[in-house]
C-alpha atoms as a PDB file:
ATOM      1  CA  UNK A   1       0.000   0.000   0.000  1.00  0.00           C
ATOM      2  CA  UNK A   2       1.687   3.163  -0.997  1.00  0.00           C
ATOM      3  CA  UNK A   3       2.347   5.775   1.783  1.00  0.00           C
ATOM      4  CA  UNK A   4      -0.546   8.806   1.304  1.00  0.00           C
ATOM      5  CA  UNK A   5       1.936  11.641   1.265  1.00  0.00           C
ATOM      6  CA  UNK A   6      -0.829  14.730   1.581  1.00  0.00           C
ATOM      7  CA  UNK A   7      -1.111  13.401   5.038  1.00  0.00           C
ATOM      8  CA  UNK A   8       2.174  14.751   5.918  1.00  0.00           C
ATOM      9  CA  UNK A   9       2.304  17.575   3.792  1.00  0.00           C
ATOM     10  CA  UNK A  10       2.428  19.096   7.614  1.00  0.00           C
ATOM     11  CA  UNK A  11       5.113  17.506   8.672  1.00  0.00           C
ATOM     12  CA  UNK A  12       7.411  20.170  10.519  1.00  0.00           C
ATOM     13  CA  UNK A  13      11.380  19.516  10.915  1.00  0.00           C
ATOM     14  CA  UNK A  14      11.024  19.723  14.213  1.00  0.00           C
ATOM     15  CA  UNK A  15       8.271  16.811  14.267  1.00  0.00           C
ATOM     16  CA  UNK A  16      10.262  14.528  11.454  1.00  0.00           C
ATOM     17  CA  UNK A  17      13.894  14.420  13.741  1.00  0.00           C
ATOM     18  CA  UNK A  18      11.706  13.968  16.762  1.00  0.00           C
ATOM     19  CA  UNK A  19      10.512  10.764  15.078  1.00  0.00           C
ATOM     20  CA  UNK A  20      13.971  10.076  13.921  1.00  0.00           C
ATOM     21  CA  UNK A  21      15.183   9.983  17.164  1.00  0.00           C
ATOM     22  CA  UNK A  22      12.640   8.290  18.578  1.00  0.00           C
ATOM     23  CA  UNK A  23      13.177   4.862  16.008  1.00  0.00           C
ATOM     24  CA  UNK A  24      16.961   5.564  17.018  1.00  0.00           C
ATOM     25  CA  UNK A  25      18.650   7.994  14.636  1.00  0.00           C
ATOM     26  CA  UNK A  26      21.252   9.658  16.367  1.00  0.00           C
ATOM     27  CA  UNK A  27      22.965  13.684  15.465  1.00  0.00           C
ATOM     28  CA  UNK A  28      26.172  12.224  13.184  1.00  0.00           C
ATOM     29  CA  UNK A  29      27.067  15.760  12.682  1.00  0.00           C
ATOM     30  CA  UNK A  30      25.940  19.318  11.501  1.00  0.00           C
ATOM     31  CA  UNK A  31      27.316  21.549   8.554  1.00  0.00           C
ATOM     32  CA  UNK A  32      25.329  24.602   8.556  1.00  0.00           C
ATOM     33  CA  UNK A  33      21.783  24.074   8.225  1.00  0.00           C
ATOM     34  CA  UNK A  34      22.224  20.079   7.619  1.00  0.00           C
ATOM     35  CA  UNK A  35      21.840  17.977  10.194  1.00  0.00           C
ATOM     36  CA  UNK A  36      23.119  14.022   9.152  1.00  0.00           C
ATOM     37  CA  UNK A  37      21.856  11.430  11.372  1.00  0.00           C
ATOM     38  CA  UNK A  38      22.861   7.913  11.568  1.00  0.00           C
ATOM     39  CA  UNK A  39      21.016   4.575  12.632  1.00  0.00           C
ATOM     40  CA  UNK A  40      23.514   1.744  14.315  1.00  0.00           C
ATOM     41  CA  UNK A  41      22.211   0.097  11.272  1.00  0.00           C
ATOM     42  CA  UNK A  42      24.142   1.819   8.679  1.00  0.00           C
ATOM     43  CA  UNK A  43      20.849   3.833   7.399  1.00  0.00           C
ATOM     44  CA  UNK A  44      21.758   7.691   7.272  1.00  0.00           C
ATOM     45  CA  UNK A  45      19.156  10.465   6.870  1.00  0.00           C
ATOM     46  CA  UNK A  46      20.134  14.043   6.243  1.00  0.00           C
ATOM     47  CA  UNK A  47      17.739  17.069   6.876  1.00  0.00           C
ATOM     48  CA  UNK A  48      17.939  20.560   6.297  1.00  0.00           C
ATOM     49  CA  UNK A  49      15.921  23.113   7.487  1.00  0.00           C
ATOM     50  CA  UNK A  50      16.451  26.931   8.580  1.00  0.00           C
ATOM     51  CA  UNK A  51      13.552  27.075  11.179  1.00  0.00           C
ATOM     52  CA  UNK A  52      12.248  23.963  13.360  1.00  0.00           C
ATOM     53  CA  UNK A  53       8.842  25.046  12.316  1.00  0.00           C
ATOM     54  CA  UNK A  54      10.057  24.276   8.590  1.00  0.00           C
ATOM     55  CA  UNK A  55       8.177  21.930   6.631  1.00  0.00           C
ATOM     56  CA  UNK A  56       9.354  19.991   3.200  1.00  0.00           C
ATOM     57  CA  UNK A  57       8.732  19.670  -0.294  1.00  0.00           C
ATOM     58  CA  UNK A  58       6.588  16.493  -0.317  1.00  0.00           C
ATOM     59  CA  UNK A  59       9.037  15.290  -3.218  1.00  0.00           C
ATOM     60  CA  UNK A  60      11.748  15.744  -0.596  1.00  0.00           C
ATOM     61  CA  UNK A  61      10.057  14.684   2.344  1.00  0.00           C
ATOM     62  CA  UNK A  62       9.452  11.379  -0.170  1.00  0.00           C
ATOM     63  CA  UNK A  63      13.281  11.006  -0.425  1.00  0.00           C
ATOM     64  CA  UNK A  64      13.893  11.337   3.417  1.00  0.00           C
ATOM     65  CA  UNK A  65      11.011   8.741   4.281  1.00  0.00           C
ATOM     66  CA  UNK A  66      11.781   6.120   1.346  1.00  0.00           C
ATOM     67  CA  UNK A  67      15.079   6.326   0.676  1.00  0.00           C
ATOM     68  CA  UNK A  68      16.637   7.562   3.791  1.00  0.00           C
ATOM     69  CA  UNK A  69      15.123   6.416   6.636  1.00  0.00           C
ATOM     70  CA  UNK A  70      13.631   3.721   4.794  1.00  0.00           C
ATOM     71  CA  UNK A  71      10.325   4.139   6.466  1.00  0.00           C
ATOM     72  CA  UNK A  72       6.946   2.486   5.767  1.00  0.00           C
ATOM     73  CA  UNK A  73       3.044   3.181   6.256  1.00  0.00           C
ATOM     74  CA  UNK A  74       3.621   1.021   9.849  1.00  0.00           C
ATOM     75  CA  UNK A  75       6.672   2.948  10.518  1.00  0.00           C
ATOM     76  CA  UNK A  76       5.053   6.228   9.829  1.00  0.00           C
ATOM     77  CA  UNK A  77       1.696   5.323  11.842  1.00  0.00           C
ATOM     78  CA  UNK A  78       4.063   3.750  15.030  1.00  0.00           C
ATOM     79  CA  UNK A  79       6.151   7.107  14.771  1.00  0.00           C
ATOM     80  CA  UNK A  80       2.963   9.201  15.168  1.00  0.00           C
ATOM     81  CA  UNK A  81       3.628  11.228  11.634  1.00  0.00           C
ATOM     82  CA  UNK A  82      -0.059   9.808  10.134  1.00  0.00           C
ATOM     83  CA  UNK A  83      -3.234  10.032  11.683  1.00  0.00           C
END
């Protein structure tokens, strides 16, 4: 079942490394206004934002999720970021 992504069109930066965190994604390191985080899995997700209350691109937000974090629908519901 394909994630609906205009659920999270919402989704603030603050919000997304919260969940990051949360499925344990830790701060790698910060250049600027990237943050890189790393799973002790190998998986790494970078995010960039100016403002916490930031949100994404939903194509961007699709690369994060998918390709990144490599996060499903179950993931996404368990981390709180859809309804």
């Amino acid at each position: 079942m394909p994630i609906e992504y205009h659920l999270l069109r919402s989704v603030t930066a603050r919000e997304l490394i919260r969940a990051l965190i949360h499925d344990g994604f830790f701060l790698r390191r910060q250049a600027g206004s990237y943050q890189r985080y790393q799973h002790p899995d190998g998986r790494r997700v970078t995010v960039s934002f100016h403002k916490s209350s930031d949100t994404f691109p939903l194509k961007t937000l699709k690369t994060i999720i998918e390709m990144q974090a490599r996060w499903g629908e179950d993931d996404l519901r368990r981390l709180k970021l859809l309804a």
